[in-house]
Protein backbone atom coordinates (compact mmCIF):
# COMPACT_ATOMS: atom_id res chain seq x y z
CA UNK A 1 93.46 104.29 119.18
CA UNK A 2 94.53 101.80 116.84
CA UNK A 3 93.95 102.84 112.85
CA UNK A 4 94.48 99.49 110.33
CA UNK A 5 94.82 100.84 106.79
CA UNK A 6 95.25 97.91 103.89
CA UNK A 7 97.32 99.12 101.15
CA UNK A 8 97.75 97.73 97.54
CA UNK A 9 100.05 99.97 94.95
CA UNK A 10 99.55 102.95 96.63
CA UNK A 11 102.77 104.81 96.19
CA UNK A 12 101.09 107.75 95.30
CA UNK A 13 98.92 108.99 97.64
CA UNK A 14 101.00 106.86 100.89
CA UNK A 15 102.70 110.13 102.25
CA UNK A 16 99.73 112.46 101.49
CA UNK A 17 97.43 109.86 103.99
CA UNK A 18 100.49 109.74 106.34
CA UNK A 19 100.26 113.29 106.96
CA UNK A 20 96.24 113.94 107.32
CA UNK A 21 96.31 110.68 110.03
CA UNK A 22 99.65 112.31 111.75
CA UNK A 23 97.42 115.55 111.74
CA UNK A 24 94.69 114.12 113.30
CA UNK A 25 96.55 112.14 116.12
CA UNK A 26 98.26 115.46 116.74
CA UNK A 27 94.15 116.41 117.51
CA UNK A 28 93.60 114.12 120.33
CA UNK A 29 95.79 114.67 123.27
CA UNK A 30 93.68 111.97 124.73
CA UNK A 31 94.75 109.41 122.71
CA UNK A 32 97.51 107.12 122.36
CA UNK A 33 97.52 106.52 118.99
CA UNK A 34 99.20 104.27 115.96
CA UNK A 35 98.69 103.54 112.51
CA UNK A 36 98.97 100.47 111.33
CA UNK A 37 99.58 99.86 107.32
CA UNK A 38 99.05 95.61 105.77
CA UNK A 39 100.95 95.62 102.51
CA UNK A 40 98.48 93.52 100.55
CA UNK A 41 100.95 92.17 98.21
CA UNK A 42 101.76 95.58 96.33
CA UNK A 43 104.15 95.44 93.02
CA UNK A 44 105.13 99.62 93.53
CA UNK A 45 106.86 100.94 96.36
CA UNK A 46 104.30 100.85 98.95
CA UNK A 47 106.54 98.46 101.13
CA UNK A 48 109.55 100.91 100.71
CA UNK A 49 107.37 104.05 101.91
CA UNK A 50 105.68 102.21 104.79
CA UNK A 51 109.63 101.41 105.80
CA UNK A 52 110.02 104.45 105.88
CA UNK A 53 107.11 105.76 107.39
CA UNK A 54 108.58 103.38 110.29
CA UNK A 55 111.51 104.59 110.40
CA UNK A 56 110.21 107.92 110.74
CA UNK A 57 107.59 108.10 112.77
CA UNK A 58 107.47 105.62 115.88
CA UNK A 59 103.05 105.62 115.69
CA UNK A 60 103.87 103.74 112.87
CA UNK A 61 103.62 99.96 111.95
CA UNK A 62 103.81 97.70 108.91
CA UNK A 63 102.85 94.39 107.99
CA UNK A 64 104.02 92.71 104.68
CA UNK A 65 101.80 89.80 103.54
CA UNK A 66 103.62 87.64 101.13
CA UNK A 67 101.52 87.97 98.44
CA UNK A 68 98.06 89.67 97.29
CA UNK A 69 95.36 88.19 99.67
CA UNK A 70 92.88 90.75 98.56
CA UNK A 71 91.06 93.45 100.76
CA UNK A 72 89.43 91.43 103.58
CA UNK A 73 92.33 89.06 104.95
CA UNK A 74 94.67 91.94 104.77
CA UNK A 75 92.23 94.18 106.94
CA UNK A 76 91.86 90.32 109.18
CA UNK A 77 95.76 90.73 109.43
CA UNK A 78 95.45 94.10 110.79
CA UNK A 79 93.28 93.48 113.06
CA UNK A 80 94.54 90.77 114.51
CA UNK A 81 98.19 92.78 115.49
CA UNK A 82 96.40 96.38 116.88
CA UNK A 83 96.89 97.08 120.44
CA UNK A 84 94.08 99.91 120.69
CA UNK A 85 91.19 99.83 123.07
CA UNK A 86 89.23 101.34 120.15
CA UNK A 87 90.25 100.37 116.44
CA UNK A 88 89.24 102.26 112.80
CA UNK A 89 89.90 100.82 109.50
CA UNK A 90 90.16 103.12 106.55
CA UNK A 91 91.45 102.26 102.92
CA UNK A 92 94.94 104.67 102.11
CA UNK A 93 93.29 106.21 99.06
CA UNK A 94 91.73 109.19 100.28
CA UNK A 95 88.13 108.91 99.31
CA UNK A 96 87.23 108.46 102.95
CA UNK A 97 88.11 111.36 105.29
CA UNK A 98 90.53 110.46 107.97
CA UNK A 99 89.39 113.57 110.20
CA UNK A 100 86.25 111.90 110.21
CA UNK A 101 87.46 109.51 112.75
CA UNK A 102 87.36 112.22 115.46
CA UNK A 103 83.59 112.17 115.35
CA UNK A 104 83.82 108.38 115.53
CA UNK A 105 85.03 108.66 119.14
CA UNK A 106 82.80 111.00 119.89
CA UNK A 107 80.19 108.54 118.96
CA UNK A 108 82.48 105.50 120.72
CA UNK A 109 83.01 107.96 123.96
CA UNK A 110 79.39 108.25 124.18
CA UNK A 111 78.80 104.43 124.62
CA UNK A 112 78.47 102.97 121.47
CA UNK A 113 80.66 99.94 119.96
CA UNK A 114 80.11 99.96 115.93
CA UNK A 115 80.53 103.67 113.98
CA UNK A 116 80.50 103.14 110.25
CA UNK A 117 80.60 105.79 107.82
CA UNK A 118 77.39 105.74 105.08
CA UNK A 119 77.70 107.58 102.19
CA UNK A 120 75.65 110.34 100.95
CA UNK A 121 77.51 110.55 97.80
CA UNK A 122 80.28 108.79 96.07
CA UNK A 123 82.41 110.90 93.75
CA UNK A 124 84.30 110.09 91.39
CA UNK A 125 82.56 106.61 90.59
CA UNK A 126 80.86 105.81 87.45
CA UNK A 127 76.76 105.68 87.36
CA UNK A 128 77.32 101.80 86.60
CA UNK A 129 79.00 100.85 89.52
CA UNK A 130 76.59 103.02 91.91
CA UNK A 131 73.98 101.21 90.54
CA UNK A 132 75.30 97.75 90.67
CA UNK A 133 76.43 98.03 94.20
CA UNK A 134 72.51 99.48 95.05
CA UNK A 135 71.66 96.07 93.68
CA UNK A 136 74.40 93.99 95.18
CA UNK A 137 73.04 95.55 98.75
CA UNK A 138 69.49 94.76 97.99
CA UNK A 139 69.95 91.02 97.15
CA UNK A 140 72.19 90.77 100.11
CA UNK A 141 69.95 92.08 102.19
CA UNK A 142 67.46 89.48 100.93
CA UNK A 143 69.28 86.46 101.52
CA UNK A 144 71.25 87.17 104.99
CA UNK A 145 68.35 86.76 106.71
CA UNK A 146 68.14 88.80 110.43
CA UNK A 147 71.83 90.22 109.71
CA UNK A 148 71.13 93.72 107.79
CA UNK A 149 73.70 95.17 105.98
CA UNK A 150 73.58 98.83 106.01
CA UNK A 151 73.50 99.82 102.24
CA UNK A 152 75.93 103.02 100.93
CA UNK A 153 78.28 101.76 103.61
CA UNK A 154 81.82 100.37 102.71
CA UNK A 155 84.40 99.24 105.47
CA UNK A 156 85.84 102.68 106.82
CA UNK A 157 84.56 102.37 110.66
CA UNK A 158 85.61 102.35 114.04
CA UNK A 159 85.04 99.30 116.46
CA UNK A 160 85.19 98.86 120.24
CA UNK A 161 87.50 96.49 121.73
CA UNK A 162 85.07 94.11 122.78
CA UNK A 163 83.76 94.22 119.09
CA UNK A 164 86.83 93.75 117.42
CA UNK A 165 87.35 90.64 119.77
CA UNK A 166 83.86 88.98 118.92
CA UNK A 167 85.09 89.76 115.26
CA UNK A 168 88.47 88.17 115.73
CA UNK A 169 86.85 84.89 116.29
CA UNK A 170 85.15 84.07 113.07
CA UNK A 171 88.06 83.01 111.07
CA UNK A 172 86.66 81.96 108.10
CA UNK A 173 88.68 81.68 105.06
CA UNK A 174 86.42 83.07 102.69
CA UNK A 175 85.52 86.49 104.48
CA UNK A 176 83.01 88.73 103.54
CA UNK A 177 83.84 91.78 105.93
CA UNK A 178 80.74 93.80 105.79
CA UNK A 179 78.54 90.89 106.69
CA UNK A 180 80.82 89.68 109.62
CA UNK A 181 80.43 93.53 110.83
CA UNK A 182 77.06 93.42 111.28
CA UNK A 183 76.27 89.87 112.66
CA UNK A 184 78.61 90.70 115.42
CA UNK A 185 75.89 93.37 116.76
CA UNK A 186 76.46 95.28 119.79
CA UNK A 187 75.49 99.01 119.75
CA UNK A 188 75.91 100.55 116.23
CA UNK A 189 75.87 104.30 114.60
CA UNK A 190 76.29 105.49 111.25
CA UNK A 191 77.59 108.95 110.69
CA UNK A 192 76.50 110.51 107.05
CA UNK A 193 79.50 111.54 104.90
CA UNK A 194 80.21 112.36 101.40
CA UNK A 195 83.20 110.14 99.70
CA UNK A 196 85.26 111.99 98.07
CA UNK A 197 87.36 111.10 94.26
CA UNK A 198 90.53 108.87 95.14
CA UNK A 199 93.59 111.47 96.28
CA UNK A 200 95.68 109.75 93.70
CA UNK A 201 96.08 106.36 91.50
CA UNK A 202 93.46 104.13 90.67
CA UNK A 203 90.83 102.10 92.18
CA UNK A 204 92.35 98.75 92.31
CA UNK A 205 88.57 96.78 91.75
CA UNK A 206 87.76 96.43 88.13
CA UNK A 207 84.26 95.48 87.34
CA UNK A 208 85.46 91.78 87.10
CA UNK A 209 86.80 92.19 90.46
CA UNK A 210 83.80 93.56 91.87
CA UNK A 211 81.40 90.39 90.19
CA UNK A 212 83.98 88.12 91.61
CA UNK A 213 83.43 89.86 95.34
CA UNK A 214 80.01 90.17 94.95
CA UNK A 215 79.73 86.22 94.47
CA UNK A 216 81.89 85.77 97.52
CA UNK A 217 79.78 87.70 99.47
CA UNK A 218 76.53 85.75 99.16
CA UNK A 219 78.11 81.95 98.85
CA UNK A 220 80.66 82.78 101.87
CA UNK A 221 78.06 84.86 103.60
């Protein structure tokens, strides 16, 4: 089990997400397992705490990108260094549940490739931006054509091997992850969660942030 987890300023809540993934590899006696943590460019100590995390804890690797590449090529970067038969992606900052992965390879045991979490709720976000990403999903979903993105669904999943290859070969510059997700295919499950307030710091997308994403995601896409 391979876990990718982009990072950008997240000094804060680094050790607190090191510990709850450390707990839950402890879970799985099956499992060979390591994390591995993309420094997207961070300006805090995020860098210095994933050396250390190194240092400490041998299911640990880092990877420093030179600069801020945003969200999507530092996930790409991730991806494209994991050794795991089965790979999850999860953002550091809490809001999704790493235990949750356990119930991801349940769902991957039992044959199929793609588990994404959906949320049932999303604490801790303002009524604007839940209602701006309900219409960012519906216009995407009108213009991709047969590819369907599942709506209330961000990028916290867990992939097959064979999936994450078939991923690893679109290597588009301008990446829109959660379309390239689904037009890979292969046998997908969602398993219902409710996101939780970030652990600690703050979200990193602004509003402008979000527009400028948004417009990626149906000119790229």
């Amino acid at each position: 089990l391979s876990v990718v987890v982009p990072a950008y300023n997240e000094e804060a809540v680094l050790e607190q997400f090191h510990a709850r993934l450390s707990a839950l590899f402890d879970s799985l006696p099956g499992y060979r397992c390591e994390m591995v943590f993309v420094n997207d460019g961070s300006r805090d100590r995020t860098q210095a705490l994933i050396d250390q995390l190194c240092t400490a804890d041998a299911r640990v690797g880092g990877i420093n990108l030179s600069r801020n590449f945003g969200k999507e090529i530092a996930m790409t970067a991730g991806f494209d260094h994991v050794r795991g038969d089965v790979v999850a992606v999860i953002d550091a900052d809490l809001q999704d549940p790493p235990e949750l992965i356990r119930d991801m390879l349940r769902e991957w045991e039992n044959g199929y490739d793609v588990i994404y979490a959906k949320r049932t709720r999303r604490d801790g976000e303002s009524w604007l931006k839940k209602v701006t990403a309900a219409a960012f999903y519906r216009v995407m979903n009108a213009v991709s054509g047969r590819v369907r993105i599942p709506p209330d669904t961000g990028d916290f999943r867990l992939m097959s091997r064979r999936a994450l290859d078939a991923l690893l070969q679109l290597r588009e510059q301008h990446r829109f992850m959660k379309g390239l997700f689904a037009w890979v295919g292969f046998k997908t499950r969602a398993i219902e969660y409710r996101r939780d307030a970030r652990a600690a710091g703050v979200s990193k997308f602004g509003f402008w942030k979000l527009w400028n994403f948004a417009l990626e995601g149906i000119t790229s896409f």
